[in-house]
Protein backbone atom coordinates (compact mmCIF):
# COMPACT_ATOMS: atom_id res chain seq x y z
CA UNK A 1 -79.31 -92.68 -1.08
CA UNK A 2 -81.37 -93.87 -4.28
CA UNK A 3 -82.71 -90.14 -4.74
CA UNK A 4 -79.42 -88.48 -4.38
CA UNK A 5 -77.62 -90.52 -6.74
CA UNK A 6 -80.67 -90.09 -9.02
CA UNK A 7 -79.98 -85.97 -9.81
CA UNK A 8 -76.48 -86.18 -10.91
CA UNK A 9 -76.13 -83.77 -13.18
CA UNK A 10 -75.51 -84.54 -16.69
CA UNK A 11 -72.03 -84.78 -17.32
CA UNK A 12 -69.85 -81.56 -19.06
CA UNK A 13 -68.65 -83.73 -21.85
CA UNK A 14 -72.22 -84.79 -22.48
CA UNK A 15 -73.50 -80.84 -22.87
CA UNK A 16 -70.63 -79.73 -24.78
CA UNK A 17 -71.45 -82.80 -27.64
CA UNK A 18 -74.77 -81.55 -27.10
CA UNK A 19 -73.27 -78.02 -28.29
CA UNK A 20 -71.95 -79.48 -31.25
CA UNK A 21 -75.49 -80.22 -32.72
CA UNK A 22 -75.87 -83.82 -30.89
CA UNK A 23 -79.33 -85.15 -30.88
CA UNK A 24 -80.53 -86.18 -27.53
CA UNK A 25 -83.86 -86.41 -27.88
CA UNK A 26 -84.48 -89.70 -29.53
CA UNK A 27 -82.33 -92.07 -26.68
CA UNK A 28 -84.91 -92.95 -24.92
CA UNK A 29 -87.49 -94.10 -27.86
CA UNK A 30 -84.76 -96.05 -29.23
CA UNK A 31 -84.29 -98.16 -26.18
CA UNK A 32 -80.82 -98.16 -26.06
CA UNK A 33 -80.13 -100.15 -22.68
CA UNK A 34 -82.82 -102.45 -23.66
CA UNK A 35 -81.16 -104.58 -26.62
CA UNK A 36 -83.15 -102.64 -29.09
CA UNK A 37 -81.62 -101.14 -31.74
CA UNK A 38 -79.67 -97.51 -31.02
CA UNK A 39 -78.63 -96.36 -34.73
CA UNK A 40 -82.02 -93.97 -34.94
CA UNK A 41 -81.52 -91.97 -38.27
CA UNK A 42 -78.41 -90.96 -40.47
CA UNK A 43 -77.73 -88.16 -39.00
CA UNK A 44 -77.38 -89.49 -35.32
CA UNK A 45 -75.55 -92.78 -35.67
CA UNK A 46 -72.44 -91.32 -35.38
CA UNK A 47 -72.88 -90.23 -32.12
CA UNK A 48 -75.10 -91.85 -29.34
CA UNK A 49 -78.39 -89.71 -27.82
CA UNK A 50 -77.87 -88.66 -24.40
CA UNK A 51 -80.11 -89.03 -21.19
CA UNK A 52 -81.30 -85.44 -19.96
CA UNK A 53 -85.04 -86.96 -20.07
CA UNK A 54 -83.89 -89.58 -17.57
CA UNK A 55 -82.23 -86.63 -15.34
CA UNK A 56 -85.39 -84.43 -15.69
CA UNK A 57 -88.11 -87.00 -14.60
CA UNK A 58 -85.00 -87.80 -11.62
CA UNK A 59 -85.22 -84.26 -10.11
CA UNK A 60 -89.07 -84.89 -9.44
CA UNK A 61 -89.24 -84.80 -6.16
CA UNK A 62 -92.36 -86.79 -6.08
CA UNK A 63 -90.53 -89.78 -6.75
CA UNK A 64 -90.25 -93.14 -4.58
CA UNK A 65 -86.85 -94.38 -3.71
CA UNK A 66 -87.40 -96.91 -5.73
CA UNK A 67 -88.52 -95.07 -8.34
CA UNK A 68 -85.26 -93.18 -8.07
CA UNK A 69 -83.31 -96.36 -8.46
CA UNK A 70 -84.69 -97.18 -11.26
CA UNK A 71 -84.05 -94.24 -13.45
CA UNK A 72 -80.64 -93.99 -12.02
CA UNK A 73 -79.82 -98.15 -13.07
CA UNK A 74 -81.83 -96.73 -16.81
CA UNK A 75 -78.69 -93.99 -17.30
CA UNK A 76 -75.95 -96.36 -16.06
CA UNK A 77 -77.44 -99.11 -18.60
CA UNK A 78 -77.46 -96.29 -21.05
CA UNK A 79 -74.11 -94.34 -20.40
CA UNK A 80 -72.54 -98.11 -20.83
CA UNK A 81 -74.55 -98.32 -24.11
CA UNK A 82 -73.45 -95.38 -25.67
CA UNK A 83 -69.33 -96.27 -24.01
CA UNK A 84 -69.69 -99.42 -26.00
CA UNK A 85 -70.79 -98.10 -29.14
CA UNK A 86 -68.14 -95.25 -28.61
CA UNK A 87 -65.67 -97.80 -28.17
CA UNK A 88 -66.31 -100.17 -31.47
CA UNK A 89 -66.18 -96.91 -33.36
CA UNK A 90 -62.65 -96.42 -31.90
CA UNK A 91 -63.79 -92.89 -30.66
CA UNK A 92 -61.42 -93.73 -27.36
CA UNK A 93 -61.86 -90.13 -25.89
CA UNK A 94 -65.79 -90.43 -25.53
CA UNK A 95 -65.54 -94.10 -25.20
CA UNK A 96 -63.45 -93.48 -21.88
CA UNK A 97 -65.28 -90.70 -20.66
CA UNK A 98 -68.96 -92.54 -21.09
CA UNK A 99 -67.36 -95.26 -18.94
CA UNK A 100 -65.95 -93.44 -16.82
CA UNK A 101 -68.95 -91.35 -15.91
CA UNK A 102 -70.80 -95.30 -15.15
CA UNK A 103 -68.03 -96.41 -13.05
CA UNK A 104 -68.63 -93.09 -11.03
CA UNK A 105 -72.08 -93.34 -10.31
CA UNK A 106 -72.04 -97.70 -10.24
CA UNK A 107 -69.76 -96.68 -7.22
CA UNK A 108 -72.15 -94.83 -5.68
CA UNK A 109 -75.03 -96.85 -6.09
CA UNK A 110 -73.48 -100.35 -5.64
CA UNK A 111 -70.08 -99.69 -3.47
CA UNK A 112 -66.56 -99.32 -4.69
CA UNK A 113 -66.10 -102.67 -3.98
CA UNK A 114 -68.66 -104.29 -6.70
CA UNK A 115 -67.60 -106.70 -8.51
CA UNK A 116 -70.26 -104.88 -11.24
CA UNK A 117 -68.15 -102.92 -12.09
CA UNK A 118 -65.75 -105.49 -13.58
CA UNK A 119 -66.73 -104.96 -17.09
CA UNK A 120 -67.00 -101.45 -17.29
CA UNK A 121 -62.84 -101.46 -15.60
CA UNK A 122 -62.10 -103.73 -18.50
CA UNK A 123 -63.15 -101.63 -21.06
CA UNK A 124 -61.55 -98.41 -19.59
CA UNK A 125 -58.03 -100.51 -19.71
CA UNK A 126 -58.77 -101.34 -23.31
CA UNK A 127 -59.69 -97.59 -24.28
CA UNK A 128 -57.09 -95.82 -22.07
CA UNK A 129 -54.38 -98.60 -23.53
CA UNK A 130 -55.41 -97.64 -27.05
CA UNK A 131 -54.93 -93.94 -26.13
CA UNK A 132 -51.62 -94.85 -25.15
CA UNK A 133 -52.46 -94.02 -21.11
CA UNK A 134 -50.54 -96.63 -19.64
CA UNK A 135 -50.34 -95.56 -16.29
CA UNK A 136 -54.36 -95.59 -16.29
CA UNK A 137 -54.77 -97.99 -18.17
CA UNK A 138 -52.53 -100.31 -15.62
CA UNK A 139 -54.28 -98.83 -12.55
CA UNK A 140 -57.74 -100.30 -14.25
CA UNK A 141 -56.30 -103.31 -14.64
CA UNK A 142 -54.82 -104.00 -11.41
CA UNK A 143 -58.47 -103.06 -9.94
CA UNK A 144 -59.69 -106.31 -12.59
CA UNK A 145 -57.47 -108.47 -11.24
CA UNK A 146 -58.11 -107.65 -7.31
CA UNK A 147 -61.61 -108.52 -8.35
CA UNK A 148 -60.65 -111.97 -10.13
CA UNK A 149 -58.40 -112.72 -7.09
CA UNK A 150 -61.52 -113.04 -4.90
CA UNK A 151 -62.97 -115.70 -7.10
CA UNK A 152 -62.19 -119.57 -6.88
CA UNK A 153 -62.17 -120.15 -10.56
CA UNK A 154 -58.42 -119.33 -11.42
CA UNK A 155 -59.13 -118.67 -15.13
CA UNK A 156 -60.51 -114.86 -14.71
CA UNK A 157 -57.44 -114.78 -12.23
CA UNK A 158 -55.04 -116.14 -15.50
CA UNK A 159 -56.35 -113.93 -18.18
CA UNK A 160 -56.29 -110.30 -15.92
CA UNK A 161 -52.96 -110.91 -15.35
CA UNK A 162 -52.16 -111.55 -19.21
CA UNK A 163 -53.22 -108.60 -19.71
CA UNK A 164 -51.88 -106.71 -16.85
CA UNK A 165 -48.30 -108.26 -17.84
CA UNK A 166 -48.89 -106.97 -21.43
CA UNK A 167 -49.23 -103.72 -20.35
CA UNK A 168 -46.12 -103.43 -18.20
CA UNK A 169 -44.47 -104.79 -21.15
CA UNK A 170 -45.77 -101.90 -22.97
CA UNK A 171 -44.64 -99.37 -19.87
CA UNK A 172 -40.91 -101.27 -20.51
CA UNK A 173 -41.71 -102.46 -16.53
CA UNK A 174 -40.04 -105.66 -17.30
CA UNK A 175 -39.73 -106.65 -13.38
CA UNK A 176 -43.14 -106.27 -12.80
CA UNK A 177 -44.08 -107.79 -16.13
CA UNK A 178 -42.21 -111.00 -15.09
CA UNK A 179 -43.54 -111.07 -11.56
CA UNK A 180 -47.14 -111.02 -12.97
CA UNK A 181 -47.14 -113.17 -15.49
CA UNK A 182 -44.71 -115.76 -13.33
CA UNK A 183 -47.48 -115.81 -10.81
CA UNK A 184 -49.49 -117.57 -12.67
CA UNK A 185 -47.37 -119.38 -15.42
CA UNK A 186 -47.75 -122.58 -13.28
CA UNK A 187 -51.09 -122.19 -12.35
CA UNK A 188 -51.72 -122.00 -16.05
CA UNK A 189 -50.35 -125.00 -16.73
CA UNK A 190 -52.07 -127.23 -13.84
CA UNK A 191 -55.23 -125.64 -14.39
CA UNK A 192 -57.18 -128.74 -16.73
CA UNK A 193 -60.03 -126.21 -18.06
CA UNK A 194 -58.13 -123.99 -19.37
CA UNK A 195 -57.51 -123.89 -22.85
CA UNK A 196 -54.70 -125.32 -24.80
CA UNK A 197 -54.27 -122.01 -26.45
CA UNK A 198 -54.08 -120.18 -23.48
CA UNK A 199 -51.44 -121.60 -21.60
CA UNK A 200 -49.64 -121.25 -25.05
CA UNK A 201 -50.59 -117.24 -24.10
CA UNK A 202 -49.06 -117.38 -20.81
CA UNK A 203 -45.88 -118.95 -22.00
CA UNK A 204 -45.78 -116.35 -25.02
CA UNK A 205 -45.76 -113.68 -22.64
CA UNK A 206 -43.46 -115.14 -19.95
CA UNK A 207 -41.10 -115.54 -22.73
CA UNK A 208 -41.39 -112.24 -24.39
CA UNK A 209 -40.90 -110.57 -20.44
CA UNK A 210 -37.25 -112.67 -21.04
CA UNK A 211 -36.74 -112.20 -24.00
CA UNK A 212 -36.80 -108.54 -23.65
CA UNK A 213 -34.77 -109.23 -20.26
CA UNK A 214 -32.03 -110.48 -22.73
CA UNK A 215 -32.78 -114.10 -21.52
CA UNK A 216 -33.40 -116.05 -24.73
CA UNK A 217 -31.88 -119.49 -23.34
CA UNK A 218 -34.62 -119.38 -21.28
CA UNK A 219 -37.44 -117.98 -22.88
CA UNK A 220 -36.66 -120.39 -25.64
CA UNK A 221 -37.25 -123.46 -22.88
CA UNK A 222 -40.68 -122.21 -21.60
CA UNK A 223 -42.43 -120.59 -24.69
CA UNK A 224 -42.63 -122.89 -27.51
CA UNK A 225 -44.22 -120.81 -30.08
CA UNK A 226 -40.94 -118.67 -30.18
CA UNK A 227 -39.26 -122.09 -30.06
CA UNK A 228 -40.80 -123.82 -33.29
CA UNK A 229 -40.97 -120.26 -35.21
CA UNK A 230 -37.82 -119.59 -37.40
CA UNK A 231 -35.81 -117.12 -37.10
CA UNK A 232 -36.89 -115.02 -39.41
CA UNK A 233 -40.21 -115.19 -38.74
CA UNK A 234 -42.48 -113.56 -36.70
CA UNK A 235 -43.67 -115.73 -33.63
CA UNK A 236 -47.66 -116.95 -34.23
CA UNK A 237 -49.66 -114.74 -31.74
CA UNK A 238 -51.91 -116.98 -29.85
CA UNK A 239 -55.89 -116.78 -29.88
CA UNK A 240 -57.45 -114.82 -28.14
CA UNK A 241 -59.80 -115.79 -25.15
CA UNK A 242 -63.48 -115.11 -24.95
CA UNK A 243 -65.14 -112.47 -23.35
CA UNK A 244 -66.85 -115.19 -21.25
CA UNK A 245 -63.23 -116.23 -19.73
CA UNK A 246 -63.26 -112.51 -18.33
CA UNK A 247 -63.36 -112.00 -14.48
CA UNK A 248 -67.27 -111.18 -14.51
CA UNK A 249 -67.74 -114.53 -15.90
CA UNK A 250 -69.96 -112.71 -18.68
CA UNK A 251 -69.49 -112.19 -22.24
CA UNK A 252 -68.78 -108.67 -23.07
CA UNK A 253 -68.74 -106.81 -25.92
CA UNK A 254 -65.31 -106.93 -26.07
CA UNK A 255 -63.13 -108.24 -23.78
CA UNK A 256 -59.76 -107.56 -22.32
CA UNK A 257 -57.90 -109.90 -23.87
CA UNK A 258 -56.91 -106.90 -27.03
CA UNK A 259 -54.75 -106.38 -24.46
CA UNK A 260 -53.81 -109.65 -23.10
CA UNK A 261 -52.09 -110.50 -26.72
CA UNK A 262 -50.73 -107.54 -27.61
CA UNK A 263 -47.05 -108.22 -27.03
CA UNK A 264 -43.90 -106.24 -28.07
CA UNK A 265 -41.67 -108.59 -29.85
């Protein structure tokens, strides 16, 4: 299995940048993957080297299995790498199709059903939100909070779906907005580690769902930063949580709560 997954071809998205004058051949001395630095010179900052050395030394047939494995887990660490970078430059298009290209192969490698790949799904909901693919962008996010589901800690299971509710809100999907985010309004609230400005999150967006629903009497009862905001103000937007609240339990380099706050009052 290692030595198939180890040839996949270098993606078409990859060799058409490559047509466009990209760079590849200084990826691997930079050591992105391996927390070294990936800028390289001027002229190849803007866009991340690629990984055909990695894919060249792969179609050895000389190599072990493990061998095999290891170049394949050298271009996922990469890929996700050059995603990342993608993504802080806001260059969504490439951003989403580095990440999508490691969520392929991490399924092949580890399963569909790793919970590894919970990072790389939140940062295709952020990029395919920002690119206005809701529908995707939902379907990603639903997958994030299957995986937080599974988990005992309810935190992970109280920020996915802040950010799942968010983006029906964003669809207009107000009934599926409110079933979300009611799920786990009280759970929110009984949950003693979470923070204080979090369950202010979950009541924000609970009352925005109603709000939007036409239902002010009520949303006015359960969120009280709409409550103590005047009325010609904008409601404060709560703070964001860390990337270390996020289902993986890791920090990432950005995490999914962009979307969690973004509300539509």
């Amino acid at each position: 299995m290692a030595v198939m997954l180890a040839v996949i071809p270098l993606p078409a998205f990859c060799q058409k940048l490559q047509g466009q004058g990209v760079d590849f051949s200084k990826f691997h001395s930079q050591g992105v993957g391996s927390g070294q630095s990936s800028r390289g010179s001027a002229g190849n900052r803007a866009v991340p080297s690629m990984v055909t050395r990695t894919y060249r030394q792969a179609e050895n047939p000389d190599l072990t299995p493990e061998q095999a494995l290891a170049q394949q887990n050298r271009a996922i660490q990469q890929y996700t790498s050059m995603g990342y970078q993608f993504e802080a430059k806001k260059q969504w298009e490439n951003a989403e199709k580095s990440l999508k290209y490691v969520l392929k192969v991490s399924a092949l490698r580890d399963g569909v059903g790793s919970p590894k790949m919970v990072p790389i799904l939140q940062h295709l909901a952020i990029v395919t939100s920002e690119q206005e693919h809701l529908e995707e962008s939902i379907g990603f996010q639903e997958r994030v909070l299957a995986f937080a589901k599974n988990q005992s800690d309810p935190i992970p299971i109280i920020n996915a779906s802040v950010a799942l509710a968010n983006l029906y809100l964003r669809q207009q999907n107000f009934d599926k907005a409110e079933s979300t985010i009611e799920e786990v309004y009280s759970l929110s609230q009984e949950t003693k580690s979470l923070p204080a400005e979090r369950k202010l999150a979950v009541a924000h967006v609970l009352g925005t769902v109603l709000r939007k629903q036409q239902r002010d009497a009520e949303a006015m009862k359960i969120d009280p930063i709409a409550a103590t905001a005047t009325s010609d103000s904008k409601p404060r937007q709560p703070q964001e949580p860390k990337a270390a609240d996020q289902p993986n339990g890791k920090a990432t380099e950005q995490s999914n709560a962009k979307a969690a706050i973004r509300t539509n009052n």
